[in-house]
PDB file of N, CA and C in Angstrom:
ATOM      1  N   UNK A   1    -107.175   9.140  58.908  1.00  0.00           N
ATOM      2  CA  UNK A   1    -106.729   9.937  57.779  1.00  0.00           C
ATOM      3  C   UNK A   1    -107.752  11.031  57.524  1.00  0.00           C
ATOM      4  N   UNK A   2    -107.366  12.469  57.501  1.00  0.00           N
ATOM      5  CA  UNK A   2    -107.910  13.750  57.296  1.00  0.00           C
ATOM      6  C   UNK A   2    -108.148  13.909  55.534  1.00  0.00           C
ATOM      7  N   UNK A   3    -109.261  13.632  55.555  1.00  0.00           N
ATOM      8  CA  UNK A   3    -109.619  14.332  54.221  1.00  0.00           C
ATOM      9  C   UNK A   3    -110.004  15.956  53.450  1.00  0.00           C
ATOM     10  N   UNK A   4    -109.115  16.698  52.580  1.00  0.00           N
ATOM     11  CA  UNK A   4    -109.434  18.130  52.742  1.00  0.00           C
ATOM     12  C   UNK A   4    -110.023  17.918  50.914  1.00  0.00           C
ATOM     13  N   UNK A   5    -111.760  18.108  50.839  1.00  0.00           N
ATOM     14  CA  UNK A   5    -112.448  18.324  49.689  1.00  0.00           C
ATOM     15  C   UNK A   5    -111.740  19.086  48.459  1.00  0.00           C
ATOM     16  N   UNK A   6    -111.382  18.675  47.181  1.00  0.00           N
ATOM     17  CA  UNK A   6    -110.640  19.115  46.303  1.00  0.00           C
ATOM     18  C   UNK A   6    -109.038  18.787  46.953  1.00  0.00           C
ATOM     19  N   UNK A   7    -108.447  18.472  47.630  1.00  0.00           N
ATOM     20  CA  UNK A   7    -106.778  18.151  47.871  1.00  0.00           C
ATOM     21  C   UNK A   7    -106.716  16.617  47.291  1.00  0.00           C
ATOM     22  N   UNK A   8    -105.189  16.892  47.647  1.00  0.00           N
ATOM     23  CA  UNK A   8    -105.070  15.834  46.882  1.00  0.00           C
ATOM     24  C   UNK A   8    -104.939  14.760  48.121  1.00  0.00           C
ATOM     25  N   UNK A   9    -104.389  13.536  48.091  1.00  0.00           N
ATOM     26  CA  UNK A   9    -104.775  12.031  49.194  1.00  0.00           C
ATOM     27  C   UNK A   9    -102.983  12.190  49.205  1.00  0.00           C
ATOM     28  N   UNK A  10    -102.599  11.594  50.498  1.00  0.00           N
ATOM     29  CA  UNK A  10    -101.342  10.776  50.617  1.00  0.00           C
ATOM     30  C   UNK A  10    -100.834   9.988  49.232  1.00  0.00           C
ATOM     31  N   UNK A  11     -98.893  10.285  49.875  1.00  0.00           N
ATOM     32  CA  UNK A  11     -98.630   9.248  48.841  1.00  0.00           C
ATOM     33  C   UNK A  11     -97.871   8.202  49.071  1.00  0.00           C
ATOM     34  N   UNK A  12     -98.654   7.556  47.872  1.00  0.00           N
ATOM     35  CA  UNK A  12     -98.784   5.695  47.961  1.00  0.00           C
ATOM     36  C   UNK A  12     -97.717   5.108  47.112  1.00  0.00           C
ATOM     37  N   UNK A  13     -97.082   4.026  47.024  1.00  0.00           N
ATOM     38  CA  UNK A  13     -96.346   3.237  46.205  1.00  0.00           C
ATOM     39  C   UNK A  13     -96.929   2.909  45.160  1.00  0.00           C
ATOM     40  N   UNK A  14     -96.365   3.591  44.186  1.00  0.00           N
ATOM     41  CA  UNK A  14     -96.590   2.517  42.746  1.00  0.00           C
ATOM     42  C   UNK A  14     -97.339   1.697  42.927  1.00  0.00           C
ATOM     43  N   UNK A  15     -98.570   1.511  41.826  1.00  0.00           N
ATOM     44  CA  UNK A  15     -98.883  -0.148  41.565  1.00  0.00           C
ATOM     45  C   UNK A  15     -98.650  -0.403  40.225  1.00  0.00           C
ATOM     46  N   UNK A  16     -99.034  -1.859  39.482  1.00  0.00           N
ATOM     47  CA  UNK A  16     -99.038  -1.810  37.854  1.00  0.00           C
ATOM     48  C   UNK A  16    -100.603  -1.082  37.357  1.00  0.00           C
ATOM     49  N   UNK A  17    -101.328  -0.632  38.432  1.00  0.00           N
ATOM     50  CA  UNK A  17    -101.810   0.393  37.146  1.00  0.00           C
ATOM     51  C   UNK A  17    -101.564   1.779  36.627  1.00  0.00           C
ATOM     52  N   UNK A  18    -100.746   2.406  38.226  1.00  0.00           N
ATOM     53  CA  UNK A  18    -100.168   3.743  38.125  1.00  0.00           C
ATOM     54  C   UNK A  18     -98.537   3.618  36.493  1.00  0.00           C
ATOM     55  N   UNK A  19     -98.356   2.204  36.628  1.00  0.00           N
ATOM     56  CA  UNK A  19     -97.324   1.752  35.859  1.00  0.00           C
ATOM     57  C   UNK A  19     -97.561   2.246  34.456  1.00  0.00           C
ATOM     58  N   UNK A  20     -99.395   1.369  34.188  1.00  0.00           N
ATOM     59  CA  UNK A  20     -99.552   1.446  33.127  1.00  0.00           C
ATOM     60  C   UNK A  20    -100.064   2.729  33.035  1.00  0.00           C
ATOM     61  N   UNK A  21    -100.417   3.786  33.560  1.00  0.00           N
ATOM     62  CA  UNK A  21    -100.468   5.138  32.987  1.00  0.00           C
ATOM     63  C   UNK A  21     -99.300   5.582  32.704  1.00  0.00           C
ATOM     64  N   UNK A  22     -98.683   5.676  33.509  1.00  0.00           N
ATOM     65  CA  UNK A  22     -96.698   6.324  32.886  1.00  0.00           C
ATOM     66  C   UNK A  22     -96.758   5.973  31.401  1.00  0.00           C
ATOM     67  N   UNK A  23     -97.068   4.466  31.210  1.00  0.00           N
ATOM     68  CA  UNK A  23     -96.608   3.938  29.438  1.00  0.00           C
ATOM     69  C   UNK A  23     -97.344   4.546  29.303  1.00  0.00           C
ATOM     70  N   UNK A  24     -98.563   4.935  28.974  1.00  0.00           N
ATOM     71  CA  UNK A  24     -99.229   5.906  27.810  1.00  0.00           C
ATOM     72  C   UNK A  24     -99.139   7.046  27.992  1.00  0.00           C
ATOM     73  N   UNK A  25     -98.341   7.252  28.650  1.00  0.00           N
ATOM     74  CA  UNK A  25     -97.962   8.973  28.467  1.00  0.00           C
ATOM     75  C   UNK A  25     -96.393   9.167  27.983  1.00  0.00           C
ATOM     76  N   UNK A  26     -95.498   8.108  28.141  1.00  0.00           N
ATOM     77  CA  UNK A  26     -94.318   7.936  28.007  1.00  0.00           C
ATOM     78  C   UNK A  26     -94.075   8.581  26.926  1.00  0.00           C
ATOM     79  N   UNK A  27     -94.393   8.603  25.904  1.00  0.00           N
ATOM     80  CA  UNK A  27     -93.993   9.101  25.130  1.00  0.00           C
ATOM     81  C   UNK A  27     -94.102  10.760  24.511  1.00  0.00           C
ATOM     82  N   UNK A  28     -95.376  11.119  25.249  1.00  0.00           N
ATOM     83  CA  UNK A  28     -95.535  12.534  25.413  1.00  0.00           C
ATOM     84  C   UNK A  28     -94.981  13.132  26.367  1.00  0.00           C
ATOM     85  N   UNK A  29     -94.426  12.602  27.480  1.00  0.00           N
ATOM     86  CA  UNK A  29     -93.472  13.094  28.143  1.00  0.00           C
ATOM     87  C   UNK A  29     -92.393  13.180  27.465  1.00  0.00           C
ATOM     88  N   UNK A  30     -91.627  12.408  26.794  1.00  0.00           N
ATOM     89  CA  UNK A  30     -90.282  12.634  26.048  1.00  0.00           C
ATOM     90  C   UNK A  30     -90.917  13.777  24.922  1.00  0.00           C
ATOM     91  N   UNK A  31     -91.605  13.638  24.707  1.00  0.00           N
ATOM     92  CA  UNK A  31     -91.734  14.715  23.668  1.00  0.00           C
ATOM     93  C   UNK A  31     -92.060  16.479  24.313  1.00  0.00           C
ATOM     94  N   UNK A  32     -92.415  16.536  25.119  1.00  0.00           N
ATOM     95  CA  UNK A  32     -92.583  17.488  26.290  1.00  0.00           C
ATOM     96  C   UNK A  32     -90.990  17.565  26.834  1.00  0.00           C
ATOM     97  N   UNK A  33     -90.283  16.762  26.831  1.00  0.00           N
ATOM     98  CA  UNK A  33     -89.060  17.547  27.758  1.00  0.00           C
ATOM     99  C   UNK A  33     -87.752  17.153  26.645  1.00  0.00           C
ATOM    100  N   UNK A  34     -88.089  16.552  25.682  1.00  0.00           N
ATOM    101  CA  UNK A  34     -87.171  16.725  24.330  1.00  0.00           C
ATOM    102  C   UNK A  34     -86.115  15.575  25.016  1.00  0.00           C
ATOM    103  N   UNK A  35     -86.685  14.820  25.467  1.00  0.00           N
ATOM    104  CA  UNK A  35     -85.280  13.829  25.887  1.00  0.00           C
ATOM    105  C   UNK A  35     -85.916  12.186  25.792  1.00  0.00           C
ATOM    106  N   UNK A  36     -85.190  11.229  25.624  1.00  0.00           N
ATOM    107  CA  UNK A  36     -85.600   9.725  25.534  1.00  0.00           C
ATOM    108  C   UNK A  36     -85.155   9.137  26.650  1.00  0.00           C
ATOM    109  N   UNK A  37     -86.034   8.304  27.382  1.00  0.00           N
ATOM    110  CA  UNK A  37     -86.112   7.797  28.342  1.00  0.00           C
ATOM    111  C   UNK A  37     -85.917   6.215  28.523  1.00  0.00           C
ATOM    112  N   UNK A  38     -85.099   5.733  28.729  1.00  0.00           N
ATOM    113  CA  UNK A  38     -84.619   3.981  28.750  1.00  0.00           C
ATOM    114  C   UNK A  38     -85.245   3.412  29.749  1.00  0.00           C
ATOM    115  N   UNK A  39     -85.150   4.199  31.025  1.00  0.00           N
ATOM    116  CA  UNK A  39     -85.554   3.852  32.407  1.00  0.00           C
ATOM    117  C   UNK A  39     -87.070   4.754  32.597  1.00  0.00           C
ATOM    118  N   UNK A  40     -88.217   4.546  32.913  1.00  0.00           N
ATOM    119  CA  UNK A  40     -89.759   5.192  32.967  1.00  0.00           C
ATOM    120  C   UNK A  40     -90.192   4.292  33.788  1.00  0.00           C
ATOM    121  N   UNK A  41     -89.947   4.097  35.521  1.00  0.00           N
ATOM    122  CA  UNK A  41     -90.435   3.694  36.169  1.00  0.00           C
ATOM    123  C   UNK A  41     -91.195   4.109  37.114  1.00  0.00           C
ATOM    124  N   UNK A  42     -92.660   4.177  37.519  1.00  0.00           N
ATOM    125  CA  UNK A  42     -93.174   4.535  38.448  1.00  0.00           C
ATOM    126  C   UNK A  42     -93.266   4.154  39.706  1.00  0.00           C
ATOM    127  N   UNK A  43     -92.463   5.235  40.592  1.00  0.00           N
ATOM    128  CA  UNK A  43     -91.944   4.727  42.078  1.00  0.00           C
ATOM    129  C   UNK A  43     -93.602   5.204  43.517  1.00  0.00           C
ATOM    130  N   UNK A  44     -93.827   6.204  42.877  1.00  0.00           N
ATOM    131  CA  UNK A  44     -94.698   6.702  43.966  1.00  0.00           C
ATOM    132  C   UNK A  44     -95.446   7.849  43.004  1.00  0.00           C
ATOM    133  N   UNK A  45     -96.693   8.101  43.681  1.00  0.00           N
ATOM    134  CA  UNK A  45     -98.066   8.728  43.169  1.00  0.00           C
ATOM    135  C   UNK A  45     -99.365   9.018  44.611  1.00  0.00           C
ATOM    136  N   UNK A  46     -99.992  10.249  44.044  1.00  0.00           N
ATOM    137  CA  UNK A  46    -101.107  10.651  44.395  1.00  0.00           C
ATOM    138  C   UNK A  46    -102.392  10.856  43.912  1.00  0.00           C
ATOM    139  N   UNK A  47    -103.030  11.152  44.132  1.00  0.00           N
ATOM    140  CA  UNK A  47    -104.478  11.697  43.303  1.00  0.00           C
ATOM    141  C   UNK A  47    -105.411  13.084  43.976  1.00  0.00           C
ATOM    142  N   UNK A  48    -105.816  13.353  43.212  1.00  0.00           N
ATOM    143  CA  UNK A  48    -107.224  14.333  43.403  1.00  0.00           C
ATOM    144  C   UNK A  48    -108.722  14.323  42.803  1.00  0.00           C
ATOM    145  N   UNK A  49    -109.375  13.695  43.564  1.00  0.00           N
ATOM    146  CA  UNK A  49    -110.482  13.559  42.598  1.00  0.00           C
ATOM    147  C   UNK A  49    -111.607  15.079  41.974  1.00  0.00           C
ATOM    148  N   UNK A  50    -111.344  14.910  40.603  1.00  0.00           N
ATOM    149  CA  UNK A  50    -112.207  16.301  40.295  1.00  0.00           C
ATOM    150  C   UNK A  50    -113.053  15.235  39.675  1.00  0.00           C
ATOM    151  N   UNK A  51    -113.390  16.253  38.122  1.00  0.00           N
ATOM    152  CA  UNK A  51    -114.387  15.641  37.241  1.00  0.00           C
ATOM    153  C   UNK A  51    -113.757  14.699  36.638  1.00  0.00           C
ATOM    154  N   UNK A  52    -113.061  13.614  36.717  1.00  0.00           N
ATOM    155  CA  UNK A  52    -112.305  12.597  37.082  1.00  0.00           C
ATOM    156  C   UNK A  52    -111.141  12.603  38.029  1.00  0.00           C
ATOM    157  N   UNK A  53    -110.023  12.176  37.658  1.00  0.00           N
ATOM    158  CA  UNK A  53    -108.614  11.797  38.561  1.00  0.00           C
ATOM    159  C   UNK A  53    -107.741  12.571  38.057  1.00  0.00           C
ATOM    160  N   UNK A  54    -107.311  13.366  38.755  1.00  0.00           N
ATOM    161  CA  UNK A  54    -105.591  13.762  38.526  1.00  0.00           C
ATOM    162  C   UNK A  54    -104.532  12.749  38.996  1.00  0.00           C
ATOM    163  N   UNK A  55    -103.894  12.166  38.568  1.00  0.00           N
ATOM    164  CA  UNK A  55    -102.634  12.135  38.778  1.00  0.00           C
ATOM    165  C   UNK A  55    -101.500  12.527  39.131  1.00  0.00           C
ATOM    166  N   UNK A  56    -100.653  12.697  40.247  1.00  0.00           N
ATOM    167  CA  UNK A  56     -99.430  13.161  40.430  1.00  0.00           C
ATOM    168  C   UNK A  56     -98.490  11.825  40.857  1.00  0.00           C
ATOM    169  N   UNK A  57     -97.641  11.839  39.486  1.00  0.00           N
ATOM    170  CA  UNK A  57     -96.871  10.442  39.665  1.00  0.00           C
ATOM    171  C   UNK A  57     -95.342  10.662  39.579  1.00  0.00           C
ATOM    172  N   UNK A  58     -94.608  10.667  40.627  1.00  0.00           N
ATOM    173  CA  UNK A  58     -92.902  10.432  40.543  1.00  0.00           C
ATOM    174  C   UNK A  58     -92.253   9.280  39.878  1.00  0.00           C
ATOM    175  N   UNK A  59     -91.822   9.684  38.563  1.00  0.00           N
ATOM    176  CA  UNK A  59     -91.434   8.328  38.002  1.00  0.00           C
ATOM    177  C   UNK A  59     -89.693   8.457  37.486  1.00  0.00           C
ATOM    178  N   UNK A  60     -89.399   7.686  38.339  1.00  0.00           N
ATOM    179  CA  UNK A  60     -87.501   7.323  37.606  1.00  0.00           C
ATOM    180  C   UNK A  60     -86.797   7.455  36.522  1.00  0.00           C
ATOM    181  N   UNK A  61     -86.373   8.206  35.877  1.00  0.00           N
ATOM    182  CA  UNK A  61     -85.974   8.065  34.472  1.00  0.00           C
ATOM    183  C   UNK A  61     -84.859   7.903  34.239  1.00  0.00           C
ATOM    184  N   UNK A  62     -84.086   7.401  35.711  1.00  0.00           N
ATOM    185  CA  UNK A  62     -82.539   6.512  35.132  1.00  0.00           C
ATOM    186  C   UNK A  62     -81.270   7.226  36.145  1.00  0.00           C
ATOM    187  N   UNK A  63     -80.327   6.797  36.477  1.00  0.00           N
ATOM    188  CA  UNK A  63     -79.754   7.088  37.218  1.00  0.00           C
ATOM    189  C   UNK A  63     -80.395   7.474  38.433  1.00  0.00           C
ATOM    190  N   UNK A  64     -79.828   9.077  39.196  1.00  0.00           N
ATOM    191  CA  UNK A  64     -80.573   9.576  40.542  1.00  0.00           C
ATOM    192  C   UNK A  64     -81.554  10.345  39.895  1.00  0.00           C
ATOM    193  N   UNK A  65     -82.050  10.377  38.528  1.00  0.00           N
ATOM    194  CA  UNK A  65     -83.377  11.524  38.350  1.00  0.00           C
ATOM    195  C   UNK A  65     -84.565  10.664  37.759  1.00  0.00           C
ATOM    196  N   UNK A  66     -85.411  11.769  38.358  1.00  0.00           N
ATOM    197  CA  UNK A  66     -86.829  11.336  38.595  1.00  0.00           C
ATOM    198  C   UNK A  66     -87.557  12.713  37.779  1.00  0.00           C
ATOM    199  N   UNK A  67     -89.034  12.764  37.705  1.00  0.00           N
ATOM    200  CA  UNK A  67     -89.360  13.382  36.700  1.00  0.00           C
ATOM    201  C   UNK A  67     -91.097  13.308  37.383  1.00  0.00           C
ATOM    202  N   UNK A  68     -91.946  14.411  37.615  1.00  0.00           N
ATOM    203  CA  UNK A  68     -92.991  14.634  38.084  1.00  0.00           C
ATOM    204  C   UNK A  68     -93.862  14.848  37.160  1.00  0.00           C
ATOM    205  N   UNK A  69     -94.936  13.992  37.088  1.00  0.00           N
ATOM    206  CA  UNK A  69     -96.007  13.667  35.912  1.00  0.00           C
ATOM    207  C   UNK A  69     -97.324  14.212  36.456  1.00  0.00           C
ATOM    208  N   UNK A  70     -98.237  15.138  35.857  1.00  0.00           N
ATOM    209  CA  UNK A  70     -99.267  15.435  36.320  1.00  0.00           C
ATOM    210  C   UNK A  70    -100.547  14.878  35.549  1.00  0.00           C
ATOM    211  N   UNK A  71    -101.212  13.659  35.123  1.00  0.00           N
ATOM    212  CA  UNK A  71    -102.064  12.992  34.078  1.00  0.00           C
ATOM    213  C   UNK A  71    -103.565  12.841  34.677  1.00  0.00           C
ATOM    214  N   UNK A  72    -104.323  13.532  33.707  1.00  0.00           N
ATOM    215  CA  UNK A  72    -105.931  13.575  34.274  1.00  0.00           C
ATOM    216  C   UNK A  72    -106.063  12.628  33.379  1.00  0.00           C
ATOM    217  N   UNK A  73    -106.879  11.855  34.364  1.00  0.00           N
ATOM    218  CA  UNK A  73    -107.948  10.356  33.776  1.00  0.00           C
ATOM    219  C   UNK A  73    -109.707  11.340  34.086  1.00  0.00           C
ATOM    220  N   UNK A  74    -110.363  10.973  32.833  1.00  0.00           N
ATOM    221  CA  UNK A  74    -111.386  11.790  32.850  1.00  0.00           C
ATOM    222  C   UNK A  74    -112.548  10.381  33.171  1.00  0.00           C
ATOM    223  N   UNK A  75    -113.421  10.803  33.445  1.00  0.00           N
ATOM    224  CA  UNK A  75    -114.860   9.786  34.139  1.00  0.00           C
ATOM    225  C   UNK A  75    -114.839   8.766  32.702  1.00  0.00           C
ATOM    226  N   UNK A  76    -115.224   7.577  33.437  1.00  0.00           N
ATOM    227  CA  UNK A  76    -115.624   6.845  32.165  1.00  0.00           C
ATOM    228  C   UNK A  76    -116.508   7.308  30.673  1.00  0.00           C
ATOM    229  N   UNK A  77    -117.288   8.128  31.496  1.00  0.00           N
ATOM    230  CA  UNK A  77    -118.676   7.873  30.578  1.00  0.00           C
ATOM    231  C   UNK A  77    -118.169   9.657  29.742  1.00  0.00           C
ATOM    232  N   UNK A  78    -116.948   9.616  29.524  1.00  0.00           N
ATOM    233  CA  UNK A  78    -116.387  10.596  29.030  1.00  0.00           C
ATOM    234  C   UNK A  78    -115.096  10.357  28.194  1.00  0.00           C
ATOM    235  N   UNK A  79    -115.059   8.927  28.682  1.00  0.00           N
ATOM    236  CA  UNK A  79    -113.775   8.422  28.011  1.00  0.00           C
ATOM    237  C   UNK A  79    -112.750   7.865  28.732  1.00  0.00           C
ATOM    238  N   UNK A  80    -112.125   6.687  28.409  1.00  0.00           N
ATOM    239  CA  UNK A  80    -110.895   6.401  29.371  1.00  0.00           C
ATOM    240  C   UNK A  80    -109.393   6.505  29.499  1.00  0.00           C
ATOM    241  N   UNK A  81    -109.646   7.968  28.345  1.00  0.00           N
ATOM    242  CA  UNK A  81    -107.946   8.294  27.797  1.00  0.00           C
ATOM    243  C   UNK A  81    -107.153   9.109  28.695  1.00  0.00           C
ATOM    244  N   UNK A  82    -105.970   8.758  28.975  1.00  0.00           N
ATOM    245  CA  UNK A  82    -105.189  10.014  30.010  1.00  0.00           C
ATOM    246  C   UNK A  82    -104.803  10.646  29.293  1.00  0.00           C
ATOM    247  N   UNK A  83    -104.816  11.524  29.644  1.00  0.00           N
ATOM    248  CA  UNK A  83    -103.957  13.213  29.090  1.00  0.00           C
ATOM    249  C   UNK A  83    -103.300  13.474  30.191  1.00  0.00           C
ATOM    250  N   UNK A  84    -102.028  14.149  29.517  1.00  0.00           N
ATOM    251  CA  UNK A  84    -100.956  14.314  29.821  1.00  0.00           C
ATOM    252  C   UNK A  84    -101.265  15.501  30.477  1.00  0.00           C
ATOM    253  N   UNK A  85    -100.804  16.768  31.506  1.00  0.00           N
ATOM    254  CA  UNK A  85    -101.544  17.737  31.879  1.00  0.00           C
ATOM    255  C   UNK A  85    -100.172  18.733  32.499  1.00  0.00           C
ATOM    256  N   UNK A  86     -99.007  17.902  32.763  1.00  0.00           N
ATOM    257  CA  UNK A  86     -97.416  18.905  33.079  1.00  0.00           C
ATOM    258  C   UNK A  86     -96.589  17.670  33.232  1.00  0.00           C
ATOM    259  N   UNK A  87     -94.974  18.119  33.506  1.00  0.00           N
ATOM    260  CA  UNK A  87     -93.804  17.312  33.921  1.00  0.00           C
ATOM    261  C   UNK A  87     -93.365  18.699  34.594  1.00  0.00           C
ATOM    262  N   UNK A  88     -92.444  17.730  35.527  1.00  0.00           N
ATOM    263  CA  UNK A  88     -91.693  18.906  36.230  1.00  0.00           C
ATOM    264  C   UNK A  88     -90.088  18.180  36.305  1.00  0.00           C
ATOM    265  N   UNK A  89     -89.458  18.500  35.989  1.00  0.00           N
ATOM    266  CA  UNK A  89     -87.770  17.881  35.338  1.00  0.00           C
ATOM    267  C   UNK A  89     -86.971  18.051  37.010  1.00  0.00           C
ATOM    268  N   UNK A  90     -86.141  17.508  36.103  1.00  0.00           N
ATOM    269  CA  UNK A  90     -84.807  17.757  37.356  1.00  0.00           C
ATOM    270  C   UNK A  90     -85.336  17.224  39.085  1.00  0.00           C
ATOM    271  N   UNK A  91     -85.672  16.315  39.225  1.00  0.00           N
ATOM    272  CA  UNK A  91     -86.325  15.967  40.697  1.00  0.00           C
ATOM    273  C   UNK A  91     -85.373  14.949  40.917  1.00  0.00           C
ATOM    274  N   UNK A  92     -85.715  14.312  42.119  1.00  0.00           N
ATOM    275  CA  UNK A  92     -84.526  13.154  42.667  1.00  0.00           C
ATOM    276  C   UNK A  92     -85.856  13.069  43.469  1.00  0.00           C
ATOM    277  N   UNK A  93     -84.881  11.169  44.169  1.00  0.00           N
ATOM    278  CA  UNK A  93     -85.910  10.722  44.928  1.00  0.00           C
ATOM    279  C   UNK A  93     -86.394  11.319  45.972  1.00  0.00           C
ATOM    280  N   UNK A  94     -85.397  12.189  46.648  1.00  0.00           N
ATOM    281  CA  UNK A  94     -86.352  12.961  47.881  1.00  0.00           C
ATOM    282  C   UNK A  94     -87.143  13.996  47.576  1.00  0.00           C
ATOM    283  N   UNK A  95     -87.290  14.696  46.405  1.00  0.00           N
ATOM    284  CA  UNK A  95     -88.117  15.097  46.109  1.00  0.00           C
ATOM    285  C   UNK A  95     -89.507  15.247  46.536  1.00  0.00           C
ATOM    286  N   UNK A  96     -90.111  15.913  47.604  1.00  0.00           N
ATOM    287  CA  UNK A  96     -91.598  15.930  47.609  1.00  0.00           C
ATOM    288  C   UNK A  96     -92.706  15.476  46.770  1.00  0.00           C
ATOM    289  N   UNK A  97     -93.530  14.842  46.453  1.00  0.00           N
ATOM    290  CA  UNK A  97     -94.248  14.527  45.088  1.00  0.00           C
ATOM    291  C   UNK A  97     -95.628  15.522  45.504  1.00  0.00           C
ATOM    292  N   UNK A  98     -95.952  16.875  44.709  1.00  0.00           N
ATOM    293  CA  UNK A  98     -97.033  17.693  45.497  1.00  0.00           C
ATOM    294  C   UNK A  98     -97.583  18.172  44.224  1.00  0.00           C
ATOM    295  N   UNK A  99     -98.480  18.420  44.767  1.00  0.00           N
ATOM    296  CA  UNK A  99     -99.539  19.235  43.414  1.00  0.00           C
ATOM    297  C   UNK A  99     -99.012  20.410  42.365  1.00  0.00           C
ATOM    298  N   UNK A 100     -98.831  20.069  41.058  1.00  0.00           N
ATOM    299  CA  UNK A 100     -98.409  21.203  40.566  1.00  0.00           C
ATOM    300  C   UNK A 100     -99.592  21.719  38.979  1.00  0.00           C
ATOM    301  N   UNK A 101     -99.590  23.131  39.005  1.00  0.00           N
ATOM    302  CA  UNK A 101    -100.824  23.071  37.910  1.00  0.00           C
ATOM    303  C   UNK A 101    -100.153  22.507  36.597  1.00  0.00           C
ATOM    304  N   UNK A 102    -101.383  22.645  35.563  1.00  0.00           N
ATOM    305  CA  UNK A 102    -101.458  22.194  34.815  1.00  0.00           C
ATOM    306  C   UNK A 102    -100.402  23.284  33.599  1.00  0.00           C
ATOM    307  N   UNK A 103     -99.946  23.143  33.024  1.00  0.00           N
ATOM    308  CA  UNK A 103     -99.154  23.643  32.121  1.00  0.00           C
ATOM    309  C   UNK A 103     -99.878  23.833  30.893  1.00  0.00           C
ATOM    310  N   UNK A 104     -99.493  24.737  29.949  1.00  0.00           N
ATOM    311  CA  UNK A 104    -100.131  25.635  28.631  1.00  0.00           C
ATOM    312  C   UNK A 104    -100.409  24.166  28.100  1.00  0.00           C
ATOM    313  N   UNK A 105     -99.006  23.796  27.535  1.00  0.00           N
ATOM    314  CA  UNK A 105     -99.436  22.547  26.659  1.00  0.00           C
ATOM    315  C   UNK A 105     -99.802  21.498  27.202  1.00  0.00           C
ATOM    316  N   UNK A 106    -100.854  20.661  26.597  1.00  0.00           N
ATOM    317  CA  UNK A 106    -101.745  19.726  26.957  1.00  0.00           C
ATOM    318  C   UNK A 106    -101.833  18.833  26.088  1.00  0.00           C
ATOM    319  N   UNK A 107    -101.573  17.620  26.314  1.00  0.00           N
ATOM    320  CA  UNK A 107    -101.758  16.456  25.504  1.00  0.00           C
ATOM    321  C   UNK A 107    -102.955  15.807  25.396  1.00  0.00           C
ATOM    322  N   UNK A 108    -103.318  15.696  24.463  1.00  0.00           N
ATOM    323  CA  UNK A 108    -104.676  14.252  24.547  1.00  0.00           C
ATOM    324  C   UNK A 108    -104.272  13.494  23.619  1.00  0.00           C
ATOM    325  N   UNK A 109    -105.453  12.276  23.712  1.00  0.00           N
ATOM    326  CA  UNK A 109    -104.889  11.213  23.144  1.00  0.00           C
ATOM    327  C   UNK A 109    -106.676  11.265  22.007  1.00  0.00           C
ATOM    328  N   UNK A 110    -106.203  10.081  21.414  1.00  0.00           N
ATOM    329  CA  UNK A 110    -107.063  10.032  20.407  1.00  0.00           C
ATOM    330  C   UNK A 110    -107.994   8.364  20.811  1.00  0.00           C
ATOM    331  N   UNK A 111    -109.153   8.362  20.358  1.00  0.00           N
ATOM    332  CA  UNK A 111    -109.635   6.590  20.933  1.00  0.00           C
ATOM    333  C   UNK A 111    -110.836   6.888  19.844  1.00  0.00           C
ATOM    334  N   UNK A 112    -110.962   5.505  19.177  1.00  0.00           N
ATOM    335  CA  UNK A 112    -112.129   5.401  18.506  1.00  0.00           C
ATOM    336  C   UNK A 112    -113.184   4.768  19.240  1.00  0.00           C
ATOM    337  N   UNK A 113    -114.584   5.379  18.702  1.00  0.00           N
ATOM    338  CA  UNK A 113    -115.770   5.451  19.614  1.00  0.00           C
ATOM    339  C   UNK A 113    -116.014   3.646  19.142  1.00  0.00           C
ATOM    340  N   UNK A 114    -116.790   2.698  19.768  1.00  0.00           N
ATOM    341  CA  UNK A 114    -116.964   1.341  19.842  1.00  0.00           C
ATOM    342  C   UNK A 114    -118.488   1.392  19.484  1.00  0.00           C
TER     343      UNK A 114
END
C-alpha cells in the first residue's frame, strides 16, 4: 500500500467506532441538510491525518440514499470532540467516497474541561 503525505488512506468498512462518530454528529447533520433521518448508518469511511483526523464517512440514510460526512477529530491533548466540517447529499451506494473540503458552516461541539 502507497502512501501519499497529507492524502487521504483507502476505503475501509465501517466499524462501531466510525458508528459512533456518525451519532454525534447525527444530529448536526440533520440540521445542516434540514431533513430527519430514521436510518444513519455507517457503511464505509476514510481518513487523513492532519493536526488530528479527518473523516470521510458514507453513511445510509434510508432507502437507496446515502449522504457524505466530512468530521475532524482534533488530537487529544486538544480535545476529543468531533466537529462536523461538510455533508454532501444526494449520493447512493456507488458513489465514490473522496475528499471533499470543508464547507463555510462548521459545527463544534461543546465538552466541559475535567
Amino acid at each position: 500500500m502507497s502512501f501519499v503525505c497529507g492524502g487521504t488512506d483507502l476505503v475501509q468498512a465501517a466499524t462501531d467506532e466510525i458508528q459512533n462518530i456518525c451519532d454525534k454528529v447525527k444530529s448536526q447533520a440533520e440540521q445542516q441538510t434540514r431533513k430527519t433521518y430514521k436510518d444513519f448508518t455507517a457503511k464505509t469511511f476514510k481518513t487523513q491525518v492532519v493536526a488530528g483526523t479527518n473523516y470521510f464517512i458514507k453513511v445510509h440514510v434510508g432507502g437507496n440514499d446515502h449522504i457524505h460526512l466530512r468530521v475532524f477529530k482534533p488530537l487529544p491533548c486538544n480535545g476529543e470532540c468531533e466537529e462536523l466540517h461538510g455533508v454532501q447529499e444526494a449520493k447512493t451506494h456507488d458513489d465514490p467516497l473522496e475528499y471533499f473540503n470543508s464547507q463555510e458552516q462548521i459545527y463544534y461541539c461543546t465538552f466541559e474541561a475535567k
